[in-house]
N, C-alpha and C. Protein backbone atom coordinates (compact mmCIF):
# COMPACT_ATOMS: atom_id res chain seq x y z
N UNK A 1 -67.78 -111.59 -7.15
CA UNK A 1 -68.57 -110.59 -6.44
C UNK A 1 -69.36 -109.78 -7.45
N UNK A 2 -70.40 -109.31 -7.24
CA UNK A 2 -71.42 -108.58 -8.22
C UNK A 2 -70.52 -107.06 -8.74
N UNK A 3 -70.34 -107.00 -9.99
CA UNK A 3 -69.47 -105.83 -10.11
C UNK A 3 -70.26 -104.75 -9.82
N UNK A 4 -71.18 -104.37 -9.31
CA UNK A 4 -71.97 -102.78 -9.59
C UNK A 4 -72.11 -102.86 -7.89
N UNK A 5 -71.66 -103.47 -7.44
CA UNK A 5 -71.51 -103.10 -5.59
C UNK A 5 -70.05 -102.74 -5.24
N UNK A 6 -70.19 -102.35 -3.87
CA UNK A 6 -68.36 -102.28 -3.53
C UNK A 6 -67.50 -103.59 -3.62
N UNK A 7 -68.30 -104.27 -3.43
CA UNK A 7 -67.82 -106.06 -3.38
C UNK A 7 -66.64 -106.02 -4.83
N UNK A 8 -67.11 -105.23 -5.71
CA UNK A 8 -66.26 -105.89 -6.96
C UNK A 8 -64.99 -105.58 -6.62
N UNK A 9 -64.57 -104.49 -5.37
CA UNK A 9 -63.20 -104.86 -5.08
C UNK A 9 -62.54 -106.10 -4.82
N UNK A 10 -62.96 -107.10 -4.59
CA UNK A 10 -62.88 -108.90 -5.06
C UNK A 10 -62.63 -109.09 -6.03
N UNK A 11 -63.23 -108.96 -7.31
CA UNK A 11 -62.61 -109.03 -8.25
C UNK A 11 -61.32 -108.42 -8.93
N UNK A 12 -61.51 -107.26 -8.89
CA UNK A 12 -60.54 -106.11 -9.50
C UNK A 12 -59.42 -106.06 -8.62
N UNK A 13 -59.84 -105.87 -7.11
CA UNK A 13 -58.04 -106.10 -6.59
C UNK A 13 -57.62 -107.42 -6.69
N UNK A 14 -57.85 -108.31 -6.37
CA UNK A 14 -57.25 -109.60 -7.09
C UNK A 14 -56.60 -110.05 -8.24
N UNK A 15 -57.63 -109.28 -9.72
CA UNK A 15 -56.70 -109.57 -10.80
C UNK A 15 -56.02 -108.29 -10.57
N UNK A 16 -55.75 -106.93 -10.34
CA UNK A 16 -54.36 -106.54 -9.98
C UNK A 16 -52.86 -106.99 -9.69
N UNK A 17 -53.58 -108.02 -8.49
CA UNK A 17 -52.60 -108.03 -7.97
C UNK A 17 -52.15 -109.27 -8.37
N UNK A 18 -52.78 -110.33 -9.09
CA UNK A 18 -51.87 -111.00 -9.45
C UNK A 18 -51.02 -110.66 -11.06
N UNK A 19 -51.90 -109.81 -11.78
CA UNK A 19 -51.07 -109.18 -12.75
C UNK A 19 -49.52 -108.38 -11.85
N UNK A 20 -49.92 -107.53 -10.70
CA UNK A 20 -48.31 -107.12 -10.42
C UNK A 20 -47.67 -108.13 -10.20
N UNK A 21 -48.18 -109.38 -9.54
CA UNK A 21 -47.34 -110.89 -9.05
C UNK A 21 -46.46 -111.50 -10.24
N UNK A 22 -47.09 -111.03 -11.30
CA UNK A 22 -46.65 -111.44 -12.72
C UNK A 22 -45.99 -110.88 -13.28
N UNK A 23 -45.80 -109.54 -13.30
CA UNK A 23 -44.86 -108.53 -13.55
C UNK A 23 -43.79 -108.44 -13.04
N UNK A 24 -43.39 -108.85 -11.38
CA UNK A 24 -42.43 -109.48 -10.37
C UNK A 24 -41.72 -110.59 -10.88
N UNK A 25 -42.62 -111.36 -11.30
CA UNK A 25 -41.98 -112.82 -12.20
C UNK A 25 -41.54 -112.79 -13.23
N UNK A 26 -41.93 -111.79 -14.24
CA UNK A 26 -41.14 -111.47 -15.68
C UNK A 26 -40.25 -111.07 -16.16
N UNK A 27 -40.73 -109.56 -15.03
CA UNK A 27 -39.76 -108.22 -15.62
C UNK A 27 -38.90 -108.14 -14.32
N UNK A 28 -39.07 -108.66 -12.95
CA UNK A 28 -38.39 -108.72 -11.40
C UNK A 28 -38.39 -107.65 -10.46
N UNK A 29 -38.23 -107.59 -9.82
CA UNK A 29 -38.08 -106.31 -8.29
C UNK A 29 -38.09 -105.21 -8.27
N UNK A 30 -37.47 -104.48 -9.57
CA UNK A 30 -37.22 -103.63 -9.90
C UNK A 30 -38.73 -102.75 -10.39
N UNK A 31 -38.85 -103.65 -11.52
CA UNK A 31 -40.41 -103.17 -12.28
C UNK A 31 -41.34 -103.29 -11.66
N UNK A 32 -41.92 -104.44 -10.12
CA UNK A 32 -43.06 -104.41 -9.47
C UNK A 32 -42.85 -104.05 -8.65
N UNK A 33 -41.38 -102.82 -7.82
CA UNK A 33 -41.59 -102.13 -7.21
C UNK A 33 -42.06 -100.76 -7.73
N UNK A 34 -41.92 -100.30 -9.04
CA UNK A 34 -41.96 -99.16 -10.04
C UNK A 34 -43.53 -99.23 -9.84
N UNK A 35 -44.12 -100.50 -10.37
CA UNK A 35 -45.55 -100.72 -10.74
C UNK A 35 -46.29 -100.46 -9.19
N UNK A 36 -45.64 -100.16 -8.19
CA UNK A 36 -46.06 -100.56 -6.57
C UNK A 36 -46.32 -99.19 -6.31
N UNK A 37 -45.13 -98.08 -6.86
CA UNK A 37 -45.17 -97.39 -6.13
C UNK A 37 -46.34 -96.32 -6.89
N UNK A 38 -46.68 -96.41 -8.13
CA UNK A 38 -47.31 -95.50 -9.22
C UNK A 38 -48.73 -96.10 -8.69
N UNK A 39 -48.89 -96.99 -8.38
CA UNK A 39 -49.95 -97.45 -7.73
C UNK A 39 -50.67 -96.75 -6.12
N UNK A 40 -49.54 -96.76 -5.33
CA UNK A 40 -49.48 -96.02 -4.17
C UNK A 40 -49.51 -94.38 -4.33
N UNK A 41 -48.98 -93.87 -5.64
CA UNK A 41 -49.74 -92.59 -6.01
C UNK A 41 -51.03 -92.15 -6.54
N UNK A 42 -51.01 -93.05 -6.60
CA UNK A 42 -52.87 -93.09 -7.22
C UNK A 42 -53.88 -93.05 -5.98
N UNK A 43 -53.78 -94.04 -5.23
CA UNK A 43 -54.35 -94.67 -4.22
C UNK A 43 -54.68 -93.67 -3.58
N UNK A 44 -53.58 -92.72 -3.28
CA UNK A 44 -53.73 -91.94 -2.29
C UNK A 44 -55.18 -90.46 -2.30
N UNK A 45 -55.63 -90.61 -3.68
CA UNK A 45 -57.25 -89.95 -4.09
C UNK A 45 -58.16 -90.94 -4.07
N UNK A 46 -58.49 -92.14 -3.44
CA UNK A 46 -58.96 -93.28 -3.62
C UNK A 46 -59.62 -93.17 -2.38
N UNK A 47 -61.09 -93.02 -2.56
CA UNK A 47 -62.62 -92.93 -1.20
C UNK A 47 -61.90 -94.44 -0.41
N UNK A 48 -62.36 -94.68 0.63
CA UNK A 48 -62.78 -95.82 1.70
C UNK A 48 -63.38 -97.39 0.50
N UNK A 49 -63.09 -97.98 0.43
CA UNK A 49 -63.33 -99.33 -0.07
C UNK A 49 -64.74 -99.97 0.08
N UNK A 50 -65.19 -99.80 1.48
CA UNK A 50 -66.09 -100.02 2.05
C UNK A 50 -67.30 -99.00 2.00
N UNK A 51 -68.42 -99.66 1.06
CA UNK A 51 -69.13 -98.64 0.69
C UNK A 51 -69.56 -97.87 -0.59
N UNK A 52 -68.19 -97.76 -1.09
CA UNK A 52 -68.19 -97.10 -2.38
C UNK A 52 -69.30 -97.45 -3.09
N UNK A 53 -69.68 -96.44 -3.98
CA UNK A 53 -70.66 -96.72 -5.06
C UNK A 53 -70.29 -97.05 -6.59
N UNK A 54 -70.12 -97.87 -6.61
CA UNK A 54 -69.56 -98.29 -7.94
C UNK A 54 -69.85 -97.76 -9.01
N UNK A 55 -71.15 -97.68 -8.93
CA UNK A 55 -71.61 -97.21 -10.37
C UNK A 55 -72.23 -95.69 -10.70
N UNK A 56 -71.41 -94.34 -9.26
CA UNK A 56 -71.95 -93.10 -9.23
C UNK A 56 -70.58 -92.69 -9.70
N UNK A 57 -70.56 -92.56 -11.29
CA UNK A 57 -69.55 -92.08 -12.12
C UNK A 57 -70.63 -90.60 -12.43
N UNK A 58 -70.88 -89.64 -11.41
CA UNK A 58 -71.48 -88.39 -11.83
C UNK A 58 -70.80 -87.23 -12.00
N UNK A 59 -69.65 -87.57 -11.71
CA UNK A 59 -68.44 -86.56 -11.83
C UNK A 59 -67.00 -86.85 -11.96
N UNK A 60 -66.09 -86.34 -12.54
CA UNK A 60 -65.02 -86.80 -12.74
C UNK A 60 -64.12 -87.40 -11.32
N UNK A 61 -64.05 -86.61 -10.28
CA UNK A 61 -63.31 -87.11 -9.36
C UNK A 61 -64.52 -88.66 -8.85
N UNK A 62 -65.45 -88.63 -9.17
CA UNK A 62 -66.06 -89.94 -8.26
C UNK A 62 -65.33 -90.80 -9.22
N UNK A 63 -65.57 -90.91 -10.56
CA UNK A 63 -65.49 -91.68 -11.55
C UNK A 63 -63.40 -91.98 -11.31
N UNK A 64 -62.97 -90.94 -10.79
CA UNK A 64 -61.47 -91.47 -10.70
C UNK A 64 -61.27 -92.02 -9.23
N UNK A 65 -62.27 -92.07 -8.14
CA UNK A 65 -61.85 -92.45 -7.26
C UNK A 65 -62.27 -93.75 -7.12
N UNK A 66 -63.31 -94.05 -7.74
CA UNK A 66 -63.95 -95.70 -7.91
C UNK A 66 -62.52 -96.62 -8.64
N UNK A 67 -62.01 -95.65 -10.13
CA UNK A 67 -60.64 -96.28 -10.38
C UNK A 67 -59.96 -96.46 -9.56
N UNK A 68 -58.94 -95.49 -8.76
CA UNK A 68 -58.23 -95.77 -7.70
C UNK A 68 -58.34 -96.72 -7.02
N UNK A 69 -59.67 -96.52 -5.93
CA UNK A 69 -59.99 -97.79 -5.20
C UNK A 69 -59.58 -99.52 -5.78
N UNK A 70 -60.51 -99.30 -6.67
CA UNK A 70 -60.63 -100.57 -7.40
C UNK A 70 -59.42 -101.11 -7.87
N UNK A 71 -58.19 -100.07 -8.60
CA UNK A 71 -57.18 -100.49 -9.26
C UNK A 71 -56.12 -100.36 -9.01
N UNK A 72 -56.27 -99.58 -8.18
CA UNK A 72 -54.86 -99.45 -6.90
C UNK A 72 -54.77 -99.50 -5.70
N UNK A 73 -55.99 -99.27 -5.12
CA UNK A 73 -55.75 -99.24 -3.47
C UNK A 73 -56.27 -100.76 -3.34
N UNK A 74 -57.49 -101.12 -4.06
CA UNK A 74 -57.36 -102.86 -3.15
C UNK A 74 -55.85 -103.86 -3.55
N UNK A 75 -55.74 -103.59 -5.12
CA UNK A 75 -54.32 -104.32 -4.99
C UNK A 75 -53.37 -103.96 -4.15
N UNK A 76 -52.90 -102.69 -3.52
CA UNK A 76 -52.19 -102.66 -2.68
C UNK A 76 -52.51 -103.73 -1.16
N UNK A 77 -53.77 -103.19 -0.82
CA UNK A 77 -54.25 -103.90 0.18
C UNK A 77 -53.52 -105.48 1.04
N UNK A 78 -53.81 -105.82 -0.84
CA UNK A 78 -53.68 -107.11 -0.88
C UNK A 78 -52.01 -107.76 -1.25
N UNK A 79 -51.42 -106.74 -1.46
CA UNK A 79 -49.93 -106.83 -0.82
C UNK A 79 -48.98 -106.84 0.13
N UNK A 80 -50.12 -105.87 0.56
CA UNK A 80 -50.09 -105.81 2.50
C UNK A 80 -50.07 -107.17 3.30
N UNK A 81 -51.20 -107.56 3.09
CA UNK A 81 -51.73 -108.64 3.21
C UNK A 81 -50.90 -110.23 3.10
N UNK A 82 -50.12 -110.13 1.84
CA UNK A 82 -49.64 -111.14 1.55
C UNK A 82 -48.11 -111.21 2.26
N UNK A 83 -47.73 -109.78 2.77
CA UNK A 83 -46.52 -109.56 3.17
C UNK A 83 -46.80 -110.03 4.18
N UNK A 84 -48.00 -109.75 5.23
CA UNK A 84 -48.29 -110.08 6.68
C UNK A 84 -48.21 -111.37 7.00
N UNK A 85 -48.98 -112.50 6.63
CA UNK A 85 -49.44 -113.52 6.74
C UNK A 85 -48.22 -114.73 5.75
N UNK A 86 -47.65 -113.89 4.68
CA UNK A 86 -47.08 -114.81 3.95
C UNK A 86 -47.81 -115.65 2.85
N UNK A 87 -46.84 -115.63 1.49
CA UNK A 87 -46.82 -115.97 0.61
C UNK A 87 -47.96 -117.53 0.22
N UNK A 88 -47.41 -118.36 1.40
CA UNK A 88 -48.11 -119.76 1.43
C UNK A 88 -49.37 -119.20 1.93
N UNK A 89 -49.47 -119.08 3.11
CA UNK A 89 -50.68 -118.39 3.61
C UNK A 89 -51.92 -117.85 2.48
N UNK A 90 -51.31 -116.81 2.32
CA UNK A 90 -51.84 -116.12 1.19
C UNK A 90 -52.12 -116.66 -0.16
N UNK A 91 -51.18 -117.88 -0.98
CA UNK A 91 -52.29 -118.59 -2.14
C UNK A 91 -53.19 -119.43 -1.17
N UNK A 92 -53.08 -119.81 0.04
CA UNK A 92 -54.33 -120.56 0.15
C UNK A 92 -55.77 -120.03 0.23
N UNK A 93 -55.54 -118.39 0.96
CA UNK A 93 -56.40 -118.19 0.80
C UNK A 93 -57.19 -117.77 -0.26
N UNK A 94 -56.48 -117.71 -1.24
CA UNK A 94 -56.64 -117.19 -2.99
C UNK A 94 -57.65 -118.29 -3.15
N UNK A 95 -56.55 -119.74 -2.81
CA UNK A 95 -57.83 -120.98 -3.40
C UNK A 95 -59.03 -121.66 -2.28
N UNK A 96 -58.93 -121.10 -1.16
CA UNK A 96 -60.25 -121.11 -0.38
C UNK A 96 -61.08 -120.01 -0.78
N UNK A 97 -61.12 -119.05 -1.26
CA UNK A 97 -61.62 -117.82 -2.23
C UNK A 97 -62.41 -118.99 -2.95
N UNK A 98 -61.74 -119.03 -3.95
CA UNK A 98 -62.18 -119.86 -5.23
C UNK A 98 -62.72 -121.10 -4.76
N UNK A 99 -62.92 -121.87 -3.99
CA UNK A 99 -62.96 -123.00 -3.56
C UNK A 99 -65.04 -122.81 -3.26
N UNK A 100 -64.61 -121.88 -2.27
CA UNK A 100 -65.80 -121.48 -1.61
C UNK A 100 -66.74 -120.35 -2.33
N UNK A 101 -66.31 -120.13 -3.12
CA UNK A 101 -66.99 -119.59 -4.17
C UNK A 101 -67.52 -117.95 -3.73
N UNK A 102 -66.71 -117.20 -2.91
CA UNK A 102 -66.71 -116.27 -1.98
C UNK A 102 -67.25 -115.30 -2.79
N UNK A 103 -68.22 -114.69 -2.76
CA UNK A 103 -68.76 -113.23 -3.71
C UNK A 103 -68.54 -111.89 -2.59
N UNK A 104 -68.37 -111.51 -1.55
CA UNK A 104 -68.80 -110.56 -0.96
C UNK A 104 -67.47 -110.63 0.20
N UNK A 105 -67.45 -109.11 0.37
CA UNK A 105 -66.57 -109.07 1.75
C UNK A 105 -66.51 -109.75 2.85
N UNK A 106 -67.78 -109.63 3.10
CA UNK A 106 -67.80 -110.99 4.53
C UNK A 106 -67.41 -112.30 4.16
N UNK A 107 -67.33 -112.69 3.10
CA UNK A 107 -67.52 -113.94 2.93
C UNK A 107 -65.60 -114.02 2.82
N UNK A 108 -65.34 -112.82 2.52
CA UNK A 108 -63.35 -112.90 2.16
C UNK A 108 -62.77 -112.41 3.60
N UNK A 109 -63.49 -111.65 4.12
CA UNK A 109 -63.18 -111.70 5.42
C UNK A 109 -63.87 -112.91 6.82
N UNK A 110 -64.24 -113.88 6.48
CA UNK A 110 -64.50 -114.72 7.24
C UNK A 110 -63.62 -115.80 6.98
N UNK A 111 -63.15 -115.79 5.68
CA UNK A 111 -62.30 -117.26 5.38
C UNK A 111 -61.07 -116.49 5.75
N UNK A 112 -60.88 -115.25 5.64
CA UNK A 112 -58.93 -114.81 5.90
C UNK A 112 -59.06 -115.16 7.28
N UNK A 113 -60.41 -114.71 8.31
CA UNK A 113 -60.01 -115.07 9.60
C UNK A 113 -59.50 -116.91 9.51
N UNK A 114 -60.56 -117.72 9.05
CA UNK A 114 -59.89 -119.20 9.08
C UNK A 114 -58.21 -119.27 8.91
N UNK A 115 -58.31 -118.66 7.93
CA UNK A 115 -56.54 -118.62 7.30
C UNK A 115 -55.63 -118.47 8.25
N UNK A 116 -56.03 -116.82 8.78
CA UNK A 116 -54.99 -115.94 9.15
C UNK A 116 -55.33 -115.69 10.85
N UNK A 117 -56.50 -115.89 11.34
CA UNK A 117 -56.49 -115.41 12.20
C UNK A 117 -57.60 -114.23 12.43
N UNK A 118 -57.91 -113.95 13.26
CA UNK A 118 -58.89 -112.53 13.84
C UNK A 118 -58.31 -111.43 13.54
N UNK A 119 -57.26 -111.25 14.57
CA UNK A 119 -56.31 -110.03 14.21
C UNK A 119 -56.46 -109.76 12.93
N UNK A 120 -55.86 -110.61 11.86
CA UNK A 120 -55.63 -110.28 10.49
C UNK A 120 -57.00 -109.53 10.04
N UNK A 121 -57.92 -110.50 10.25
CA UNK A 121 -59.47 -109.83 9.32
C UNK A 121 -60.08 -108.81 10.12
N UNK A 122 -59.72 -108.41 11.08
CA UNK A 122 -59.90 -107.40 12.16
C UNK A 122 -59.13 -106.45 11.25
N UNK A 123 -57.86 -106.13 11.22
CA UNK A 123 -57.09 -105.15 10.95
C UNK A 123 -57.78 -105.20 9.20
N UNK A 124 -57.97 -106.31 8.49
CA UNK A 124 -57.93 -105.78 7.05
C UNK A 124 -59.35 -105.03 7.13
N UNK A 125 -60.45 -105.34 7.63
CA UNK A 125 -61.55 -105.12 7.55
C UNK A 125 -61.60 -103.66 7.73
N UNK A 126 -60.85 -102.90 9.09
CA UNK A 126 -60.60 -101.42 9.14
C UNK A 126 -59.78 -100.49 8.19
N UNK A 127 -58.97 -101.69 6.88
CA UNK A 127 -58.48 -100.88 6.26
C UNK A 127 -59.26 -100.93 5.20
N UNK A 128 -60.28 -101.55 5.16
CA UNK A 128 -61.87 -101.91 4.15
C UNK A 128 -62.27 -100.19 4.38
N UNK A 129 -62.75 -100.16 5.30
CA UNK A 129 -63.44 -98.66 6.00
C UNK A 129 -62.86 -97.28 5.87
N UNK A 130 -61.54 -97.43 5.87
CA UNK A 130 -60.67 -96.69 6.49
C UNK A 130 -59.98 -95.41 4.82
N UNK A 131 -59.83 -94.08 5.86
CA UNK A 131 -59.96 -93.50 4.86
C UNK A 131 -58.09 -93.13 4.34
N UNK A 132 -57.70 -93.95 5.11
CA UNK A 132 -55.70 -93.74 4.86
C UNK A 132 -55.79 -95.39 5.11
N UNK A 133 -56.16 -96.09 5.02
CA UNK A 133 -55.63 -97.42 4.93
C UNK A 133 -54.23 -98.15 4.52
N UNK A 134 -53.51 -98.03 3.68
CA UNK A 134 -51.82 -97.81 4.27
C UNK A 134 -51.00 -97.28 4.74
N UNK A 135 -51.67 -96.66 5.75
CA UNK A 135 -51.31 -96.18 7.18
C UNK A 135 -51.13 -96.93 8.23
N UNK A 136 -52.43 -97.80 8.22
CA UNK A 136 -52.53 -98.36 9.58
C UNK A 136 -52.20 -99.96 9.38
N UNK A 137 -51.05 -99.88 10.47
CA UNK A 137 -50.47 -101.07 10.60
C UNK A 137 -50.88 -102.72 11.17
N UNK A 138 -50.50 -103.50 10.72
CA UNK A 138 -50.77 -105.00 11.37
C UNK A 138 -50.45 -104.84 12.49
């Protein structure tokens, strides 16, 4: 996804989250729930996903909420996500991502619907927008 749009949440929550996936695998349950929850404190100063301006670092809180977003709230997202639909589910859609060469939200929310269903890209898409997004439930 083009990093200087909101889209680069594609990139950046992804390698998040498979760095925490990896941290789960190394260090175990313990440490990527630690890494989960310091994450979920962050998040919680973190603008709407959808939208953001990536590159309006004009003040300190924008410049920390583009971090947030980007480095904690989409990886969370996408934990959400993987919890909902499941593990299998979820690398496929990692490699229909990659497959299809997906740059942009629509394009990650049109293949999760293939994946997962409506519901699913329905509900993730409002937590795209949404200004408490691990709030609102599957």
């Amino acid at each position: 996804a083009p990093a200087s749009t909101w889209h680069d949440w594609l990139n950046e929550g992804f390698a998040e989250h498979f760095a925490l996936r990896a941290v789960r695998e190394r260090f175990g349950e313990e440490a990527f729930q630690r890494r989960l929850e310091t994450k979920r404190e962050s998040a919680r100063s973190a603008p709407p996903i959808q939208g953001l301006d990536r590159l309006d670092r004009s003040t300190p809180e924008k410049a920390q909420g583009i971090q947030a977003a980007l480095y904690d709230l989409a990886p969370l997202l996408l934990q959400q996500l993987e919890e909902q639909i499941g593990t299998e589910v979820y690398l496929g859609l990692c490699r229909d991502l990659a497959e299809q060469e997906a740059t942009s939200s629509a394009d990650f929310l049109a293949i999760l619907e293939a994946r997962a269903g409506s519901d699913v890209a329905l509900t993730f898409a409002t937590k795209l927008s949404s200004e408490d997004p691990l709030r609102i439930r599957w």
